[in-house]
N, C-alpha and C. Protein backbone atom coordinates (compact mmCIF):
# COMPACT_ATOMS: atom_id res chain seq x y z
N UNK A 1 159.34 -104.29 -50.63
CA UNK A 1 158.27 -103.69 -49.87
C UNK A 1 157.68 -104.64 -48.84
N UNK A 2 157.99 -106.27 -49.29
CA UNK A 2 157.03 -106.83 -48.31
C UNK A 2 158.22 -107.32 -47.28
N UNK A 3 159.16 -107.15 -47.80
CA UNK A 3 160.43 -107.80 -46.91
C UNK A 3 160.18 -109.10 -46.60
N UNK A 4 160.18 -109.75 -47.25
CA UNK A 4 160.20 -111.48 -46.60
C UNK A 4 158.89 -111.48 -45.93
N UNK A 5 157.93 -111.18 -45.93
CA UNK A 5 156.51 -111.46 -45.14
C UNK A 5 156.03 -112.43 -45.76
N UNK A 6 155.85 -113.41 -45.18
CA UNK A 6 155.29 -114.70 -45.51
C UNK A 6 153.12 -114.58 -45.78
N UNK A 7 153.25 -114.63 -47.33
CA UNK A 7 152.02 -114.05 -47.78
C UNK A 7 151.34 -115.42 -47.72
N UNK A 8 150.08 -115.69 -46.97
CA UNK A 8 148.77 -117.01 -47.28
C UNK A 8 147.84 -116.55 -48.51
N UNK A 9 148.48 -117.33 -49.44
CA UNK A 9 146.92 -117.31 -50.92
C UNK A 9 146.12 -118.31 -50.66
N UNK A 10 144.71 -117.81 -50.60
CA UNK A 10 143.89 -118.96 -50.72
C UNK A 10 142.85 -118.58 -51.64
N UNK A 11 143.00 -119.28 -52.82
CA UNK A 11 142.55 -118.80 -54.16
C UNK A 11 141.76 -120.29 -54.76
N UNK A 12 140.86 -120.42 -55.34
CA UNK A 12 140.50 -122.05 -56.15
C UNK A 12 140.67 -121.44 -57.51
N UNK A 13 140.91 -120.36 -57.52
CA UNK A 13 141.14 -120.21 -59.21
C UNK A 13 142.73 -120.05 -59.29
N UNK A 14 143.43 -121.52 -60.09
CA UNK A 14 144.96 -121.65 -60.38
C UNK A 14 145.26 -120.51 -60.96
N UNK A 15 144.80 -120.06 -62.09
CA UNK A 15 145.40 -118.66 -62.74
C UNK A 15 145.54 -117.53 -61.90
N UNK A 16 144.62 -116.99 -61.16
CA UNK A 16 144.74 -116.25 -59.65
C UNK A 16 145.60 -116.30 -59.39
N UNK A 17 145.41 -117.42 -58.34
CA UNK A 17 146.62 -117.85 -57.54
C UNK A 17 148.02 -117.71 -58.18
N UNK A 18 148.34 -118.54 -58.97
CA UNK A 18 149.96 -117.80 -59.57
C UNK A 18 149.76 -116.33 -59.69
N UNK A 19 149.02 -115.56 -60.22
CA UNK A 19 148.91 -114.31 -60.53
C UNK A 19 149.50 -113.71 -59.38
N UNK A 20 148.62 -113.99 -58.29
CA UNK A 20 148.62 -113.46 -56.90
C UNK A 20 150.14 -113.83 -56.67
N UNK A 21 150.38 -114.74 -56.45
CA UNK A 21 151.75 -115.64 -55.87
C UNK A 21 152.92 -114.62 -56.82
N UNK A 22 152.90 -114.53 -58.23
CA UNK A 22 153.87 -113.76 -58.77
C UNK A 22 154.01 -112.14 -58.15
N UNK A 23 152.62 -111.87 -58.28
CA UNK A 23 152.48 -110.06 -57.32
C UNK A 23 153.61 -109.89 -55.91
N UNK A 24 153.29 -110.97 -55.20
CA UNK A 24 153.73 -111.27 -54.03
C UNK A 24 154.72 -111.08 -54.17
N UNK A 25 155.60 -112.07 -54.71
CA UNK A 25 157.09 -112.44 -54.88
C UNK A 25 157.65 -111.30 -55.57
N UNK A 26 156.72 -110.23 -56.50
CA UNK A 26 157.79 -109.13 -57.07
C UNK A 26 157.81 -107.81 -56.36
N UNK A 27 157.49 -107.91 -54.91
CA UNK A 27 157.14 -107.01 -53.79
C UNK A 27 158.29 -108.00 -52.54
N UNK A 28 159.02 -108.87 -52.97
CA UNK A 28 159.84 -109.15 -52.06
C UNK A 28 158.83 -109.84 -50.87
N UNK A 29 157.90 -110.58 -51.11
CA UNK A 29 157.08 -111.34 -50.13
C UNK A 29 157.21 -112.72 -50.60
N UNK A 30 157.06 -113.68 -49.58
CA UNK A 30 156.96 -115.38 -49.46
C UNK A 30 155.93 -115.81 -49.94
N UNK A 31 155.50 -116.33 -50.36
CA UNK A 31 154.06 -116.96 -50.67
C UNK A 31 153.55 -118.44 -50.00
N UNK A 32 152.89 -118.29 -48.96
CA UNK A 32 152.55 -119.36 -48.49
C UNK A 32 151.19 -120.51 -49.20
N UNK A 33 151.33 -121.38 -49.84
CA UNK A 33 150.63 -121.75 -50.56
C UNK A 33 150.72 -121.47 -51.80
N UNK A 34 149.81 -121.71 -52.97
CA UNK A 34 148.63 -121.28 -52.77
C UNK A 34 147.62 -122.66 -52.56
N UNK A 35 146.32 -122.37 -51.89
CA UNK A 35 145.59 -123.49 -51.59
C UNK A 35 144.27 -122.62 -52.13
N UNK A 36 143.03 -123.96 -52.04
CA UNK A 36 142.37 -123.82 -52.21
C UNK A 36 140.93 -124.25 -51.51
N UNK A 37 141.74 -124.55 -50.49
CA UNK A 37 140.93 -125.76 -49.43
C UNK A 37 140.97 -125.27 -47.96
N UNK A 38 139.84 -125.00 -47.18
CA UNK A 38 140.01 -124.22 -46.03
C UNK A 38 141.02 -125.58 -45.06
N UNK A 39 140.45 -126.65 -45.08
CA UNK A 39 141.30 -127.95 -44.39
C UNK A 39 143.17 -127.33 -44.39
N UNK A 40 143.03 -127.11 -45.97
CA UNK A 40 144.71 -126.88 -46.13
C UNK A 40 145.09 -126.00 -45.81
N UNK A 41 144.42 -124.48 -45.57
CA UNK A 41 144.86 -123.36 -45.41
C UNK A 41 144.90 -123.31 -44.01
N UNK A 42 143.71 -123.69 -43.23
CA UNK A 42 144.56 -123.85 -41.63
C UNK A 42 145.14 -124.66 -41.45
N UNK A 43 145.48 -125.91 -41.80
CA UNK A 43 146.85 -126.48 -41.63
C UNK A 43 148.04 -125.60 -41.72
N UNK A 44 148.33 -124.48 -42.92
CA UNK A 44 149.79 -124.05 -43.59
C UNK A 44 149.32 -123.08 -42.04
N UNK A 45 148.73 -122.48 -41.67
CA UNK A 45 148.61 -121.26 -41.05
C UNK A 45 148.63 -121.91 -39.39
N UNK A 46 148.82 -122.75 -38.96
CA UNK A 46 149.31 -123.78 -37.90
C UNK A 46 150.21 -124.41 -38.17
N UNK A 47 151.34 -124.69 -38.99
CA UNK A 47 152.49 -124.93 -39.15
C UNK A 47 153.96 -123.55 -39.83
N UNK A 48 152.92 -122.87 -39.91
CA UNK A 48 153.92 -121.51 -40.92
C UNK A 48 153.91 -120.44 -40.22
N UNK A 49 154.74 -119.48 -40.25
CA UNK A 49 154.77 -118.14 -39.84
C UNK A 49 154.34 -117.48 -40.95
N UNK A 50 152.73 -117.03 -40.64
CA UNK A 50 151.80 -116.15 -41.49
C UNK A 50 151.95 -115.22 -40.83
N UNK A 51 152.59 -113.98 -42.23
CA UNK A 51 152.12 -112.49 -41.79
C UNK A 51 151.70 -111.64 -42.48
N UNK A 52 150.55 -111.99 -43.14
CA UNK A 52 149.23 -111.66 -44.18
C UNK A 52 148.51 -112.41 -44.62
N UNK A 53 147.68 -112.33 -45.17
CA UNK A 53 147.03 -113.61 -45.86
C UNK A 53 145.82 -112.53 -47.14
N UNK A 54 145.60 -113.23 -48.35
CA UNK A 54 144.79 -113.13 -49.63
C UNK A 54 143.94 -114.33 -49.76
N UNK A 55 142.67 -113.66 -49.44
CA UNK A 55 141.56 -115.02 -49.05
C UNK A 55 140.38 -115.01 -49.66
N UNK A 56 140.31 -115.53 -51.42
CA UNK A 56 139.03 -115.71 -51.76
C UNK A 56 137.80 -116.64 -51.15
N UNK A 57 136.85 -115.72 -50.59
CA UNK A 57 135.68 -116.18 -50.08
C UNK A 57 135.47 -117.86 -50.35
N UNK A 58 135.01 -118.06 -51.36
CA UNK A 58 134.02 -118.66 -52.29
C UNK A 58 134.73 -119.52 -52.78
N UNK A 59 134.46 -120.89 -51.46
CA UNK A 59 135.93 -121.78 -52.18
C UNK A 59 134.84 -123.05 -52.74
N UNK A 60 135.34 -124.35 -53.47
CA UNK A 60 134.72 -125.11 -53.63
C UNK A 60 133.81 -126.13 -52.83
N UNK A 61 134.88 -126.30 -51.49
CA UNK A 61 133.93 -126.99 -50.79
C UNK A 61 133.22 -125.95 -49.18
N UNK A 62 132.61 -124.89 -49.72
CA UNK A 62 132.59 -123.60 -48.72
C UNK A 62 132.95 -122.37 -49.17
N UNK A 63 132.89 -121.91 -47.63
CA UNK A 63 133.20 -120.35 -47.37
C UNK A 63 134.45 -120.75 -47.02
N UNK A 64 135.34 -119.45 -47.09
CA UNK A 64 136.69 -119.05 -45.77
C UNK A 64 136.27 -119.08 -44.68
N UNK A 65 135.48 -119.09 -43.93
CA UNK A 65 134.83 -118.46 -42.85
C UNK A 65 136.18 -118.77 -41.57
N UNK A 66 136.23 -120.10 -41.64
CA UNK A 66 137.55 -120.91 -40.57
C UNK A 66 138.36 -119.84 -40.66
N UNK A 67 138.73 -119.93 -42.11
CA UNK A 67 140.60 -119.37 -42.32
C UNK A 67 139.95 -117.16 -41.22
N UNK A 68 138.54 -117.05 -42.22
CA UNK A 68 138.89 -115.40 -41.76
C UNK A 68 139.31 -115.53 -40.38
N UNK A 69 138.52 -116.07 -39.42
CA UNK A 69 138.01 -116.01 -37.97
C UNK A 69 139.82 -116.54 -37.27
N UNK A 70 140.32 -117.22 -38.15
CA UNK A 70 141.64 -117.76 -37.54
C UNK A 70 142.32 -116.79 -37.70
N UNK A 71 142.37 -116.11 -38.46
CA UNK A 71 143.40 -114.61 -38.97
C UNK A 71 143.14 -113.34 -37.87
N UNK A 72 141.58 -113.41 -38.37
CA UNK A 72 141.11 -112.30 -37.24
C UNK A 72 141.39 -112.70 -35.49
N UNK A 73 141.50 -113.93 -35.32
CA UNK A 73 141.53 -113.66 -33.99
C UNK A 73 143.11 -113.56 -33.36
N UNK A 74 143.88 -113.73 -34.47
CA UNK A 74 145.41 -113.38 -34.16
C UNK A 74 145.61 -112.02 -34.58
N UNK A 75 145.02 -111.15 -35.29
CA UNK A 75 145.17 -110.74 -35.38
C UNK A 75 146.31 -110.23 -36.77
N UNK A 76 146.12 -111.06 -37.74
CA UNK A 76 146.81 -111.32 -38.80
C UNK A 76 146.16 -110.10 -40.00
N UNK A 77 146.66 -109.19 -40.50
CA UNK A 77 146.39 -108.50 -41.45
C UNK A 77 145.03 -109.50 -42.81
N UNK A 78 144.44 -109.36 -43.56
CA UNK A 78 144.17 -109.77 -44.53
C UNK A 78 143.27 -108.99 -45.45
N UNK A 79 142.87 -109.71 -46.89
CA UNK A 79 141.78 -109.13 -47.41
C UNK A 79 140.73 -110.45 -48.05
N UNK A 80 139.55 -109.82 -48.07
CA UNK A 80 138.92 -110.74 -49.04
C UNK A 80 138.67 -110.31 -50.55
N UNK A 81 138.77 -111.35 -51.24
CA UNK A 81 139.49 -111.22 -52.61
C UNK A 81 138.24 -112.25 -53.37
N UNK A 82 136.88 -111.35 -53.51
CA UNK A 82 136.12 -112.87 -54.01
C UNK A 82 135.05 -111.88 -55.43
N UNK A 83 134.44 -112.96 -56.16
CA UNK A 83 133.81 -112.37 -57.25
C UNK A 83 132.20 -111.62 -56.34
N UNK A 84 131.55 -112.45 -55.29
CA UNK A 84 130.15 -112.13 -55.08
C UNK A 84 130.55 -111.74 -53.66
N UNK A 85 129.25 -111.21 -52.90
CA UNK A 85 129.72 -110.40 -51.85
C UNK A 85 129.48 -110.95 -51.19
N UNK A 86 129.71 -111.04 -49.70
CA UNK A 86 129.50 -112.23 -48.66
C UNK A 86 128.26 -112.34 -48.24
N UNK A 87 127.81 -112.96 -47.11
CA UNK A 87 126.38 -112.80 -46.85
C UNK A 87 126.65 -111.67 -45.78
N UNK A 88 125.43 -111.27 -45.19
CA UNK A 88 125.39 -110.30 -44.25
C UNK A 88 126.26 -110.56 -42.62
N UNK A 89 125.84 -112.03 -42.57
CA UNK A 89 126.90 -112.86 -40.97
C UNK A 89 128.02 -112.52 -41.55
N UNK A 90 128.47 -112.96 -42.84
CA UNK A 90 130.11 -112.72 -42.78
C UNK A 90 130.83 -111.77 -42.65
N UNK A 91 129.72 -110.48 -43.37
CA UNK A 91 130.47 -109.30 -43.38
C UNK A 91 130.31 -108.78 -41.95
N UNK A 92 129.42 -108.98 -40.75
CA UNK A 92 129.45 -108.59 -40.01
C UNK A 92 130.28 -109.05 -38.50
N UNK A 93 130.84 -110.26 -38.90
CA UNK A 93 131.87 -110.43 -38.10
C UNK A 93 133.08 -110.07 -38.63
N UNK A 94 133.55 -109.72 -39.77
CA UNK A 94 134.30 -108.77 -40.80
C UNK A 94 134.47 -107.59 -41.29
N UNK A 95 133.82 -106.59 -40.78
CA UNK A 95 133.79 -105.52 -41.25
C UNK A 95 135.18 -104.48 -41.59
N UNK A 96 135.75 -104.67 -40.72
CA UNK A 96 136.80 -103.96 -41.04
C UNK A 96 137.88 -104.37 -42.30
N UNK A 97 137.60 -105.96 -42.43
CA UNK A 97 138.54 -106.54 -43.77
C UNK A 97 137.90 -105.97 -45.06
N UNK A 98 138.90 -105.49 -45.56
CA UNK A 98 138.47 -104.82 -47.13
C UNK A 98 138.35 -105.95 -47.88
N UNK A 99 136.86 -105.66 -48.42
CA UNK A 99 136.30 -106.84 -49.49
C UNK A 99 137.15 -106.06 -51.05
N UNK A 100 137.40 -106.85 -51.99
CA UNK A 100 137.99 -106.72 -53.20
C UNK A 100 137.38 -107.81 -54.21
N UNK A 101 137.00 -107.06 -55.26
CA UNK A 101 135.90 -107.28 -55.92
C UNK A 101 136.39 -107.72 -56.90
N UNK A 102 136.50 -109.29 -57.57
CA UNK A 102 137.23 -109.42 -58.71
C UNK A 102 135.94 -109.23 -59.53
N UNK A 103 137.06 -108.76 -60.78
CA UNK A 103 138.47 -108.81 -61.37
C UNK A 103 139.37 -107.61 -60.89
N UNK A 104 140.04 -108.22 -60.79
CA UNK A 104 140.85 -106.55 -60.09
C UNK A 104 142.81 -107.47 -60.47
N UNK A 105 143.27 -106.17 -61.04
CA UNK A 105 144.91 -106.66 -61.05
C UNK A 105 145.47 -107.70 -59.82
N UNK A 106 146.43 -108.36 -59.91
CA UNK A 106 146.74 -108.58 -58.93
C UNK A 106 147.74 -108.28 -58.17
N UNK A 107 148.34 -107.18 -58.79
CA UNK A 107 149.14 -106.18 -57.91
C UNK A 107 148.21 -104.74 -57.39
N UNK A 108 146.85 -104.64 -57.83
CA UNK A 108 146.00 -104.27 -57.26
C UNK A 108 145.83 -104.63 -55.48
N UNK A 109 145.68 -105.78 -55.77
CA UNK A 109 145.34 -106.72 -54.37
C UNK A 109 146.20 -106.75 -53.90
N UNK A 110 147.61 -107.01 -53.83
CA UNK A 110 148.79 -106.67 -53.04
C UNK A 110 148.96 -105.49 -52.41
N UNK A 111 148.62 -104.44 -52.93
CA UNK A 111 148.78 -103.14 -52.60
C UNK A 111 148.16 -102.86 -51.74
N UNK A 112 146.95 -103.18 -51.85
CA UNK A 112 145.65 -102.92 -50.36
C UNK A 112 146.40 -104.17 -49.61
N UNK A 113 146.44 -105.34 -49.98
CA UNK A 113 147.19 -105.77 -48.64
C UNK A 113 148.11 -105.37 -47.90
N UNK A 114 148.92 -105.03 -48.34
CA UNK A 114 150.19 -104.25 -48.08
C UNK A 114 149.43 -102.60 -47.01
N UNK A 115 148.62 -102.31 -47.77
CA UNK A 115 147.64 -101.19 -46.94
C UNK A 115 148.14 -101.88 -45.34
N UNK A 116 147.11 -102.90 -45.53
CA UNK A 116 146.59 -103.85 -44.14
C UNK A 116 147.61 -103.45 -43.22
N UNK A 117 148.79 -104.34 -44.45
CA UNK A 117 149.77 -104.58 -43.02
C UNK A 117 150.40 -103.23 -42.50
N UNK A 118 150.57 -102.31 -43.42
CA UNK A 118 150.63 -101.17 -42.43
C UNK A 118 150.03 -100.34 -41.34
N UNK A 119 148.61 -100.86 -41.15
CA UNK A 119 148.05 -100.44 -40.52
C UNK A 119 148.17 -101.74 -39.30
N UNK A 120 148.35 -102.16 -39.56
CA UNK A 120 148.35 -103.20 -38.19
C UNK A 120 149.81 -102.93 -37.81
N UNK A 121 150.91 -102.64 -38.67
CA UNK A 121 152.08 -102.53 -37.91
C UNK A 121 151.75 -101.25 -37.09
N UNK A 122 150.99 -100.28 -37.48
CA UNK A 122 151.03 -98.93 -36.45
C UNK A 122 150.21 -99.14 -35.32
N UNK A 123 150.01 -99.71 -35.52
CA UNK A 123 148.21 -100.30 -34.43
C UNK A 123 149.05 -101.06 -33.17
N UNK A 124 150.05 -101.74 -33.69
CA UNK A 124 151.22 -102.92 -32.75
C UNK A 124 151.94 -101.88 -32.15
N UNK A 125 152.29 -100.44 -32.95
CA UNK A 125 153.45 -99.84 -31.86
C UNK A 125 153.26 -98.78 -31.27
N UNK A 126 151.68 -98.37 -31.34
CA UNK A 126 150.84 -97.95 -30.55
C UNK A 126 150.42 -98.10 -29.54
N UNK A 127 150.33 -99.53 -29.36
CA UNK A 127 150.02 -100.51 -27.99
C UNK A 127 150.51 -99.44 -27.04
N UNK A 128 149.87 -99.77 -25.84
CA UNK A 128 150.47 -99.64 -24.45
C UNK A 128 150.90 -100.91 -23.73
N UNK A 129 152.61 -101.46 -23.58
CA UNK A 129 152.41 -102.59 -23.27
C UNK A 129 152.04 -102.92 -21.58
N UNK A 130 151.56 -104.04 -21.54
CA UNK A 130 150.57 -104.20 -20.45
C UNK A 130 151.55 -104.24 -19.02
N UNK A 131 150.98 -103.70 -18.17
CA UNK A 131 152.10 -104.40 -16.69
C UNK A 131 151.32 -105.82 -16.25
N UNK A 132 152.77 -106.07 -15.34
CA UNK A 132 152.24 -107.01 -14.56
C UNK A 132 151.81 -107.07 -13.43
């Protein structure tokens, strides 16, 4: 289902994260990471071909805030995947990313990602491409 789509986990909870990372991989997706560190996650996402990403909020040293705003401004499918709800700034430069409320399966969370990316693939071949 995911065909080789190179999935970004950014999880601080290890059990998650494999959780997530196994979901991934039994949907035929890559797993980029998993990290837990916004430093590390835009690093992998400036050296990797990301085409999704699973991004718990509520990391140890911070927010996601970097990683969302880097996704969103490429335009990269994602979700947020956190226990408490963001503040009001976050959700409002976010609105359209589906918040996911742990505990939730983690083929739960694949599935709405997987949502994402279908909706951004229709959204891409919808375009009108531009002249010059």
């Amino acid at each position: 289902m995911l065909a080789k789509c190179s999935i970004l986990v950014v999880e601080d909870d290890p059990y998650i994260a494999l959780d997530l990372s196994s979901a991934i991989e039994d949907l035929d997706g890559q797993v980029v990471g998993p990290t837990h560190d916004v430093g590390e996650a835009l690093s992998l996402l400036n050296s990797q071909d990301v085409g999704a990403a699973i991004v718990d909020w509520h990391l140890p040293k911070g927010n996601a805030a970097p990683v969302a705003s880097w996704l969103s401004n490429r335009q990269i499918p994602f979700v947020i995947h956190s226990t408490n709800d963001l503040e009001s700034i976050d959700r409002e430069r976010h609105p359209e990313v589906p918040l996911l409320r742990k505990p939730l399966q983690s083929r739960t969370v694949v599935a709405r990602l997987l949502v994402e990316i279908r909706k951004c693939e229709r959204g891409r071949s919808t375009q009108v491409p531009k002249r010059n």
